[in-house]
PDB file of N, CA and C in Angstrom:
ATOM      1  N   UNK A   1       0.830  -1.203   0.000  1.00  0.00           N
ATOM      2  CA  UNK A   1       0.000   0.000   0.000  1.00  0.00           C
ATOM      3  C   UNK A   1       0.864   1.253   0.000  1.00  0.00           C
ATOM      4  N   UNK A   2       2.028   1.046   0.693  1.00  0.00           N
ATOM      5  CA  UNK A   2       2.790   2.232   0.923  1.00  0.00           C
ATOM      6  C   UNK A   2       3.201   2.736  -0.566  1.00  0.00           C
ATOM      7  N   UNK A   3       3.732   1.364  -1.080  1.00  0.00           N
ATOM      8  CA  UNK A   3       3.992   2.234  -2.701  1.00  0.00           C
ATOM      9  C   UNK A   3       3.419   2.472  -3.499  1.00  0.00           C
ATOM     10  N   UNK A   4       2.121   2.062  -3.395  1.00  0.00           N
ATOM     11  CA  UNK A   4       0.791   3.097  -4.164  1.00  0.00           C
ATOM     12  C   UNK A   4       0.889   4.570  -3.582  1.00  0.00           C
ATOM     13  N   UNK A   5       0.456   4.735  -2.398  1.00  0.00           N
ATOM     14  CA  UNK A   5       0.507   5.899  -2.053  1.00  0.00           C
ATOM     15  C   UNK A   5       1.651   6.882  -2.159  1.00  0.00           C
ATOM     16  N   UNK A   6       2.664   6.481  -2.366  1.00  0.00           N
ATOM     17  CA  UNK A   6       4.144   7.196  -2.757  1.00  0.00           C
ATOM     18  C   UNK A   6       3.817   7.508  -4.509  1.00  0.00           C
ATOM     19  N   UNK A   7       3.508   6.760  -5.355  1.00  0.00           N
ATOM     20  CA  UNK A   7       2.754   6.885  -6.517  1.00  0.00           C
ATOM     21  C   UNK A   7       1.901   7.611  -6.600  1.00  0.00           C
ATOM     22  N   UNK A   8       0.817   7.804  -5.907  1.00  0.00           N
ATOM     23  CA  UNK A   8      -0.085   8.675  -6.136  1.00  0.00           C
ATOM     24  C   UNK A   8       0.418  10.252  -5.708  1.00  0.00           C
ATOM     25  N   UNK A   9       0.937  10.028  -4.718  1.00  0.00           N
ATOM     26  CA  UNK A   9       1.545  11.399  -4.367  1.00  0.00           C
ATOM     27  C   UNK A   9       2.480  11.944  -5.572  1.00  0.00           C
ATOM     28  N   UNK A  10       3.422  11.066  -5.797  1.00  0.00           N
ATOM     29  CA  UNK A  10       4.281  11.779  -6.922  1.00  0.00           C
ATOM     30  C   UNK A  10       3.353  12.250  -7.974  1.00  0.00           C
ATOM     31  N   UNK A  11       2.486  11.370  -8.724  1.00  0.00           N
ATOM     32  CA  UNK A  11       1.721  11.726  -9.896  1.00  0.00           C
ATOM     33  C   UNK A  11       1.422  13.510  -9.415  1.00  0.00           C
ATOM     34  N   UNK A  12       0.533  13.501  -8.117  1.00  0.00           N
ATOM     35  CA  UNK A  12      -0.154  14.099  -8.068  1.00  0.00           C
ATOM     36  C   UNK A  12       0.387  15.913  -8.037  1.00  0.00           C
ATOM     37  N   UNK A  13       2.042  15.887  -7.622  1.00  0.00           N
ATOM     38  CA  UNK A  13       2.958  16.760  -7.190  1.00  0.00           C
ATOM     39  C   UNK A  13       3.266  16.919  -8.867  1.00  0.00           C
ATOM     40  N   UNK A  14       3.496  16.157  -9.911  1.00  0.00           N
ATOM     41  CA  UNK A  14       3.872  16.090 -11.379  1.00  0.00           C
ATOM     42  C   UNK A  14       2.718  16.868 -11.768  1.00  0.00           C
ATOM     43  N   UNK A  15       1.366  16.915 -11.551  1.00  0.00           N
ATOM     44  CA  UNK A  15       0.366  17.503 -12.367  1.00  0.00           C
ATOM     45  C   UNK A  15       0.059  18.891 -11.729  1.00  0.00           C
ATOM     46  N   UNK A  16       0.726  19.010 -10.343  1.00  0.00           N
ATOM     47  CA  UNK A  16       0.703  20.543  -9.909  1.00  0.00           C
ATOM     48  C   UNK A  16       1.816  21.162 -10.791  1.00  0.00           C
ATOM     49  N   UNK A  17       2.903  20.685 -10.882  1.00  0.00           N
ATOM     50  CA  UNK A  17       4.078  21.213 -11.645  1.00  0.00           C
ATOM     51  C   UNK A  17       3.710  21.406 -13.052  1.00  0.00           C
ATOM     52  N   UNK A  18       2.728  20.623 -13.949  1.00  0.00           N
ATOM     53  CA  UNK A  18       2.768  20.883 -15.222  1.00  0.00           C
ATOM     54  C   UNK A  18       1.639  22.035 -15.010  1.00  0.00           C
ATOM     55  N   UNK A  19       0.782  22.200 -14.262  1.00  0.00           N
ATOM     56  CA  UNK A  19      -0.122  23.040 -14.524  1.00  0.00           C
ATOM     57  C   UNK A  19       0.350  24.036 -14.202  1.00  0.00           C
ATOM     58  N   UNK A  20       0.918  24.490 -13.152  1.00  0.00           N
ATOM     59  CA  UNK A  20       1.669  26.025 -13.225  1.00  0.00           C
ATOM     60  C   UNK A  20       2.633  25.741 -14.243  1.00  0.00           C
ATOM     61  N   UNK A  21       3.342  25.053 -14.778  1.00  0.00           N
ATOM     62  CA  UNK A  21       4.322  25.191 -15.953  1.00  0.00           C
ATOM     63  C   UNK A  21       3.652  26.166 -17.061  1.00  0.00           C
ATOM     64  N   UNK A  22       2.517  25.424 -17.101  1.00  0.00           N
ATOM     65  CA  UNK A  22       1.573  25.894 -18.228  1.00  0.00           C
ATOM     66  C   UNK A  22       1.559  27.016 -18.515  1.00  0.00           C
ATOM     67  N   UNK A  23       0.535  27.440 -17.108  1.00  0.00           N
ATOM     68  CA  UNK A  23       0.026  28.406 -16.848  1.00  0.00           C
ATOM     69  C   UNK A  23       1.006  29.972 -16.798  1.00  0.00           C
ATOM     70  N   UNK A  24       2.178  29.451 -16.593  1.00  0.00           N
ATOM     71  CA  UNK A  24       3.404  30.365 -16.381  1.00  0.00           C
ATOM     72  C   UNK A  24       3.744  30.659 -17.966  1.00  0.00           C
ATOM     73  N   UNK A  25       3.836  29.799 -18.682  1.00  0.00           N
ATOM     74  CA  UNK A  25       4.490  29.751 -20.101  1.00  0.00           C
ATOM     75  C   UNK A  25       3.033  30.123 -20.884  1.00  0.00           C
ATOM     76  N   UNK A  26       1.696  30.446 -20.862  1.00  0.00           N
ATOM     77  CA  UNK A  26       0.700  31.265 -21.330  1.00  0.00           C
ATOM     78  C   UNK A  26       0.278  29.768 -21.992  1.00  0.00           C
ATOM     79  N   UNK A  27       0.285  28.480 -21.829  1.00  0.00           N
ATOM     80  CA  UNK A  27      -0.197  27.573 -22.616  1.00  0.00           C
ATOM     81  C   UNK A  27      -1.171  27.401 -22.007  1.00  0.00           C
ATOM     82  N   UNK A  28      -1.968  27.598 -20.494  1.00  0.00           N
ATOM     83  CA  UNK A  28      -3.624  27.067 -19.833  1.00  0.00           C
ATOM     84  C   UNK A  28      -3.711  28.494 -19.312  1.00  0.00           C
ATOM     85  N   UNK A  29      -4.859  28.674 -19.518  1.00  0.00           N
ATOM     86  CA  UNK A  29      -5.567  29.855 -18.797  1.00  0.00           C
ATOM     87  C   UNK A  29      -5.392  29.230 -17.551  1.00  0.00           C
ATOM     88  N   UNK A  30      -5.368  30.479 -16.634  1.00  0.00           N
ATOM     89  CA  UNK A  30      -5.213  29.977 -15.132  1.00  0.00           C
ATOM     90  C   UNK A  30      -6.359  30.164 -14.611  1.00  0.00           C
ATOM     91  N   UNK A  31      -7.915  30.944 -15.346  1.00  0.00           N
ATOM     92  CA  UNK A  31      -9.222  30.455 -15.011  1.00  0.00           C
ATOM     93  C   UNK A  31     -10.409  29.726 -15.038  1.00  0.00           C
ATOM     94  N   UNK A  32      -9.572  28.759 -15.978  1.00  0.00           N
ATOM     95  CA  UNK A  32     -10.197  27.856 -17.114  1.00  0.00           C
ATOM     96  C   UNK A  32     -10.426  26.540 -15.795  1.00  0.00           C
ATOM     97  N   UNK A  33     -11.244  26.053 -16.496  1.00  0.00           N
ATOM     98  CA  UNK A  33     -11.671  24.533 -15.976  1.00  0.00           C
ATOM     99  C   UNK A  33     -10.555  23.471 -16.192  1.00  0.00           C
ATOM    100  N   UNK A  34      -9.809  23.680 -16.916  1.00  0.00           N
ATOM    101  CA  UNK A  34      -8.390  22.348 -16.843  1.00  0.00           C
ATOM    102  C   UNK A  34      -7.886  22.702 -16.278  1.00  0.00           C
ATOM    103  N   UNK A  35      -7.048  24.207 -16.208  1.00  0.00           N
ATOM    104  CA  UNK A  35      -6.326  24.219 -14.819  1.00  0.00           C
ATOM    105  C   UNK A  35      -6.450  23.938 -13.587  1.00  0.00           C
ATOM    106  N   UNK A  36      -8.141  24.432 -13.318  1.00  0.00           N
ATOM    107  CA  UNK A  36      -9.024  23.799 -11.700  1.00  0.00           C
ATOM    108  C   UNK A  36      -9.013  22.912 -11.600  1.00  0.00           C
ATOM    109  N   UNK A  37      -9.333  21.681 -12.862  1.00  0.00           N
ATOM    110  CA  UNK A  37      -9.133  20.235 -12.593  1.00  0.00           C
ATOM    111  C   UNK A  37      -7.587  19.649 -12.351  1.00  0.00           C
ATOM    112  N   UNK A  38      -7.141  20.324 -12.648  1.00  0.00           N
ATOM    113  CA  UNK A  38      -5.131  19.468 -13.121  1.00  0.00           C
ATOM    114  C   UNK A  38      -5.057  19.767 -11.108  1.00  0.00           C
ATOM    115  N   UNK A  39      -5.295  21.404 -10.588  1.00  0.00           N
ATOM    116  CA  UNK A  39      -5.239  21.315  -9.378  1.00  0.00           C
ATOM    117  C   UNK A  39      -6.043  20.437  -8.570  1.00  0.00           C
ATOM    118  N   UNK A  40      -7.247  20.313  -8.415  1.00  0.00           N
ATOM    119  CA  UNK A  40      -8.281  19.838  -7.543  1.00  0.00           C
ATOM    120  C   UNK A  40      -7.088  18.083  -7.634  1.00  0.00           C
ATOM    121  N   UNK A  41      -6.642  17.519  -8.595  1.00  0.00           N
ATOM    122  CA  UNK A  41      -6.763  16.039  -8.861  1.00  0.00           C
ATOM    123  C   UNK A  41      -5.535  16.031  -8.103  1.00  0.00           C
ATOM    124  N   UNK A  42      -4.288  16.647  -8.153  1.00  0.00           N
ATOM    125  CA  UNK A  42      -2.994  17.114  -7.753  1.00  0.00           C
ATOM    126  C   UNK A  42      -2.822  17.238  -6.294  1.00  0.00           C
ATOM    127  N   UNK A  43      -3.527  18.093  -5.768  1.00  0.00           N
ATOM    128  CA  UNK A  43      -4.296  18.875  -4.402  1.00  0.00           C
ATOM    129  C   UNK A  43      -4.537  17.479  -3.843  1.00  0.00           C
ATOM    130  N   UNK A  44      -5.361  16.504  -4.545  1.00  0.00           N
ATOM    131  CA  UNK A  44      -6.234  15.729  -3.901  1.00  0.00           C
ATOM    132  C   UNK A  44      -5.253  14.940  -3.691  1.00  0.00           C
ATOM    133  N   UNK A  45      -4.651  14.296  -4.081  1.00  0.00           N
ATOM    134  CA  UNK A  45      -3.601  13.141  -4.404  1.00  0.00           C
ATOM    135  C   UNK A  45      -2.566  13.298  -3.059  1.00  0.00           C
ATOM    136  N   UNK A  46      -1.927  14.651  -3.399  1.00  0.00           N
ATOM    137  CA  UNK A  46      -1.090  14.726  -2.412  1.00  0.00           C
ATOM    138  C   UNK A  46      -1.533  14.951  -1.196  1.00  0.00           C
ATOM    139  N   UNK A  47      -2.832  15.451  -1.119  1.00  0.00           N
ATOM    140  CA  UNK A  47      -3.423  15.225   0.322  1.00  0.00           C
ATOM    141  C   UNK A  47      -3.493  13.933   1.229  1.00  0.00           C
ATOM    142  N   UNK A  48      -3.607  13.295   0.072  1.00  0.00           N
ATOM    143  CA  UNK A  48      -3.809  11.388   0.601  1.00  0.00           C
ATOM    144  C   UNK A  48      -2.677  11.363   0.945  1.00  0.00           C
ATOM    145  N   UNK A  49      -1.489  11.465   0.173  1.00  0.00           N
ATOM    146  CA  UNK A  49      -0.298  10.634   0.547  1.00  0.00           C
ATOM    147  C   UNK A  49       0.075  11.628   1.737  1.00  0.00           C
ATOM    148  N   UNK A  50      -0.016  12.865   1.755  1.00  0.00           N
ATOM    149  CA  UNK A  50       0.434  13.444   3.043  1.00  0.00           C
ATOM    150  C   UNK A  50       0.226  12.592   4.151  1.00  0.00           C
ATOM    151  N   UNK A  51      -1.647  12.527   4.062  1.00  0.00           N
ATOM    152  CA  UNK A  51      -1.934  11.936   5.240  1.00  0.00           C
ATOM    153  C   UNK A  51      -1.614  10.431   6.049  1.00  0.00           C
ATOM    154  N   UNK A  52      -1.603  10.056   4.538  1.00  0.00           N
ATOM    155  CA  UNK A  52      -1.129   8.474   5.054  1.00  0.00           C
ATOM    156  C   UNK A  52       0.318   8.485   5.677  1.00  0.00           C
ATOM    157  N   UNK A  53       1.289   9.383   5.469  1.00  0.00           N
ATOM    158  CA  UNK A  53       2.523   9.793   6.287  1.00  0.00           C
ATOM    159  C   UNK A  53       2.455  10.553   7.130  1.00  0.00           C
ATOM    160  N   UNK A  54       1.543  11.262   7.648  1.00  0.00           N
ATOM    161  CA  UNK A  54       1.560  11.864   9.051  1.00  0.00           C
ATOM    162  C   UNK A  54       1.973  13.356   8.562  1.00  0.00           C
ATOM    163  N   UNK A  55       1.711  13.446   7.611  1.00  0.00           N
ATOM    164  CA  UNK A  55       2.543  15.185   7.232  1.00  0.00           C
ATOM    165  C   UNK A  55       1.072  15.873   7.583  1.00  0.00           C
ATOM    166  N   UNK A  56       0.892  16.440   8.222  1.00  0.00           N
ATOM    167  CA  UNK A  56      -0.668  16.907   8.670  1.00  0.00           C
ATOM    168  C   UNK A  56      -0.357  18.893   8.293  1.00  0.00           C
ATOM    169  N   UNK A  57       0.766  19.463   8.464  1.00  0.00           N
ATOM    170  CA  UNK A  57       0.780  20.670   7.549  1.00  0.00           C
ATOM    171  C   UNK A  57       0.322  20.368   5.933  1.00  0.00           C
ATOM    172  N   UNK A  58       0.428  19.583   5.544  1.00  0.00           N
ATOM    173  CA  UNK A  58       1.029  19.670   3.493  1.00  0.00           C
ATOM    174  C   UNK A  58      -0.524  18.829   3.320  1.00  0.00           C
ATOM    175  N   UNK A  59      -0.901  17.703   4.431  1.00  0.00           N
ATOM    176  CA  UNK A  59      -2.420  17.117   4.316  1.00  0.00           C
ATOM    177  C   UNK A  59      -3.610  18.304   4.162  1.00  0.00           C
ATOM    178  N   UNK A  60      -3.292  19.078   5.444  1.00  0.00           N
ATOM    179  CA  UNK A  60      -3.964  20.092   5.693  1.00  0.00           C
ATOM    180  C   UNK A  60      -4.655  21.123   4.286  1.00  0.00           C
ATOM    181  N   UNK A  61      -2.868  21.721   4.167  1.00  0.00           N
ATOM    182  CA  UNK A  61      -2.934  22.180   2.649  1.00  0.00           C
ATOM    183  C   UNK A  61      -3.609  21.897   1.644  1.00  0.00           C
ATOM    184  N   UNK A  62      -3.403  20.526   1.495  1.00  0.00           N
ATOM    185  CA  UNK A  62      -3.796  19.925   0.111  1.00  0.00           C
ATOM    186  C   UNK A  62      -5.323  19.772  -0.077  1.00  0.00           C
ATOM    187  N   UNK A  63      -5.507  19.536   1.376  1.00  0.00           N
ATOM    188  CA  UNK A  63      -7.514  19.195   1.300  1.00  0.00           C
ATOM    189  C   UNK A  63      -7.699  20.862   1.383  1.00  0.00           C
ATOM    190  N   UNK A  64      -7.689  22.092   1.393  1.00  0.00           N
ATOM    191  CA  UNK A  64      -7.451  23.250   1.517  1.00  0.00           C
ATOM    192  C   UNK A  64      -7.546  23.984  -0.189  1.00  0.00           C
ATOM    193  N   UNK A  65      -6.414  23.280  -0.714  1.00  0.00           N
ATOM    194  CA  UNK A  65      -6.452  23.380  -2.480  1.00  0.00           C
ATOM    195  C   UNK A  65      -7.514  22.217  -3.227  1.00  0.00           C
ATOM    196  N   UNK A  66      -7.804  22.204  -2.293  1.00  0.00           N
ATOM    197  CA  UNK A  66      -8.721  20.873  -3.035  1.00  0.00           C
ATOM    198  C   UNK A  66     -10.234  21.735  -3.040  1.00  0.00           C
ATOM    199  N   UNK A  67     -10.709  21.994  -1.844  1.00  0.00           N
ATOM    200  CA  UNK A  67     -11.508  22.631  -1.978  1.00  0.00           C
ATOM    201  C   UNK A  67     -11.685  23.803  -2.486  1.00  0.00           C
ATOM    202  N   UNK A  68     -10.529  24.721  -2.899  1.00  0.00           N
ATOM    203  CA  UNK A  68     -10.733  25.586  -3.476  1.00  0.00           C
ATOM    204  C   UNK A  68     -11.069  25.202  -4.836  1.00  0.00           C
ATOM    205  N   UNK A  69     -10.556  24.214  -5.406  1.00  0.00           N
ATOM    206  CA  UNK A  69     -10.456  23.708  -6.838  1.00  0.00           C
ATOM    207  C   UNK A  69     -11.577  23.623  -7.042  1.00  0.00           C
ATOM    208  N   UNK A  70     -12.367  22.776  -6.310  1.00  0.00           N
ATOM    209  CA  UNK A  70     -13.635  22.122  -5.937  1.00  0.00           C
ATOM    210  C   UNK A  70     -14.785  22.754  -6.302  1.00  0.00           C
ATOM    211  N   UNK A  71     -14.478  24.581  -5.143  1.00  0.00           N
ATOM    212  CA  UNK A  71     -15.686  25.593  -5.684  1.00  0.00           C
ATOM    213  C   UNK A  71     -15.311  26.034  -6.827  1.00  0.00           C
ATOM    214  N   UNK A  72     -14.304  26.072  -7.406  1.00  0.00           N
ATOM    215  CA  UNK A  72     -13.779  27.056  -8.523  1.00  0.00           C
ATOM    216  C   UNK A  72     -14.792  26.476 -10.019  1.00  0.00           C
ATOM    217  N   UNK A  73     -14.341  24.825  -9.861  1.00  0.00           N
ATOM    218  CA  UNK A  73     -14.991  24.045 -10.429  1.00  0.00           C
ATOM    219  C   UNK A  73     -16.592  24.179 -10.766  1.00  0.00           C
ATOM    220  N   UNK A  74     -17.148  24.334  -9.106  1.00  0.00           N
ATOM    221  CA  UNK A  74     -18.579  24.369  -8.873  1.00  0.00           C
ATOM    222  C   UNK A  74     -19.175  25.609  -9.917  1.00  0.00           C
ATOM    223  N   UNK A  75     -18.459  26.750  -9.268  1.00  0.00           N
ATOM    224  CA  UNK A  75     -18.921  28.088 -10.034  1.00  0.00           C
ATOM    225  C   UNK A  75     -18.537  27.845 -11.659  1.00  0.00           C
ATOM    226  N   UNK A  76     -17.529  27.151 -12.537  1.00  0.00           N
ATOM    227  CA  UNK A  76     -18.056  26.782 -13.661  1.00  0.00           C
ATOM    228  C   UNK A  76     -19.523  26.121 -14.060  1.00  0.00           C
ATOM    229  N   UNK A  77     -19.865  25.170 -13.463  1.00  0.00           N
ATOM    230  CA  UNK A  77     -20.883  24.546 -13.691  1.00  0.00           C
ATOM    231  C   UNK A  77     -22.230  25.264 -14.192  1.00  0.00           C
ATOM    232  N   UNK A  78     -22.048  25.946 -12.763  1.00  0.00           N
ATOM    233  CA  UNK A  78     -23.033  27.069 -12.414  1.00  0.00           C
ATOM    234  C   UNK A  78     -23.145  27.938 -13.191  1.00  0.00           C
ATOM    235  N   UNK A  79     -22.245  28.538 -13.661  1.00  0.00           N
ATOM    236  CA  UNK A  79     -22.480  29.565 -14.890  1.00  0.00           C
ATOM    237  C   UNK A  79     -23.159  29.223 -16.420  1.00  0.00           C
ATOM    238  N   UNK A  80     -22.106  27.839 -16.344  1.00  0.00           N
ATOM    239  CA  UNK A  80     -22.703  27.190 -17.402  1.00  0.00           C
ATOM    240  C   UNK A  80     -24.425  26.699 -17.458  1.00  0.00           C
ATOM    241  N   UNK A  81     -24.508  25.998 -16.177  1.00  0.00           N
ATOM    242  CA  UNK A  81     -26.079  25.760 -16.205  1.00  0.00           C
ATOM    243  C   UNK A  81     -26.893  27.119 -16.736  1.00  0.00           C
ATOM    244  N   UNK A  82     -26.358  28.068 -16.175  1.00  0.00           N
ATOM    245  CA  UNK A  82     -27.386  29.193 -15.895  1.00  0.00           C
ATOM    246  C   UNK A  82     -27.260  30.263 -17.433  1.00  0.00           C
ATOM    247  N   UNK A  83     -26.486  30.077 -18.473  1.00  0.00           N
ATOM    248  CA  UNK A  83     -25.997  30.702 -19.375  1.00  0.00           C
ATOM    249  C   UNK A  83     -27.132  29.915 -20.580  1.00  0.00           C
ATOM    250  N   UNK A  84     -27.558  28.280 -20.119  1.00  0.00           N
ATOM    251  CA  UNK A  84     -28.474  27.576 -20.492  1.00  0.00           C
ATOM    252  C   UNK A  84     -29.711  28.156 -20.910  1.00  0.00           C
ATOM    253  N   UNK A  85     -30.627  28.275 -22.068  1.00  0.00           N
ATOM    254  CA  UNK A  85     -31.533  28.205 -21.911  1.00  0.00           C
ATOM    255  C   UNK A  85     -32.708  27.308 -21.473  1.00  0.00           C
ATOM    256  N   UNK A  86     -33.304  28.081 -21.039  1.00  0.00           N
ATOM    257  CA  UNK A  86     -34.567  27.431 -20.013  1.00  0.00           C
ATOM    258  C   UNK A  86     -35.103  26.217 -20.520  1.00  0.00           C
ATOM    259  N   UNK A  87     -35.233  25.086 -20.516  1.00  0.00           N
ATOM    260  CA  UNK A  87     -36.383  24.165 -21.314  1.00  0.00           C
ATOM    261  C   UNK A  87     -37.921  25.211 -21.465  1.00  0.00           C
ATOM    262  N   UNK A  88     -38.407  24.720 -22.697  1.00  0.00           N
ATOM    263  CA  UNK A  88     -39.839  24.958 -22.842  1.00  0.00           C
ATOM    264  C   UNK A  88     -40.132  26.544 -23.333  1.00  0.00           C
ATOM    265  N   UNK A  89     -38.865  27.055 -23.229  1.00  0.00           N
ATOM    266  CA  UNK A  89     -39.113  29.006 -23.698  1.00  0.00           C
ATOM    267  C   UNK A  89     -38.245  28.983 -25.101  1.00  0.00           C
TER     268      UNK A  89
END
């Protein structure tokens, strides 16, 4: 189990790094929905493996960026639903 979770953590630290790579080098909007997702999945990942090692600062953090990702995410949705027209009008 331990070296899954050492796996998931790395992945998850690799997809924070490419997304600010990105985002730094003008290739992802940094308000866009892939960037929120590349974080939220990243965030999430390394939250696990924090926790499963006792790192309770960087756990903390990560469920912290997670939820931000999370609403950032939400309020896409939301706009989108609502940008929808109505059924039936």
């Amino acid at each position: 189990m331990s070296t899954f979770i050492t796996i998931l953590g790395t992945a998850g630290a690799i997809a924070l790094l490419i997304a600010y790579g990105m985002v730094s080098s003008s290739r992802l909007s940094g308000d866009g929905v892939a960037y929120q997702a590349i974080n939220l999945g990243g965030a999430l990942t390394l939250a696990i493996n924090s926790g499963y090692h006792g790192a309770w600062p960087s756990a903390i953090l990560n469920v912290i960026w997670t939820a931000i990702g999370a609403l950032a995410i939400g309020k896409f949705i939301a706009k989108r639903a609502a940008a929808r027209p109505a059924k039936g009008t």
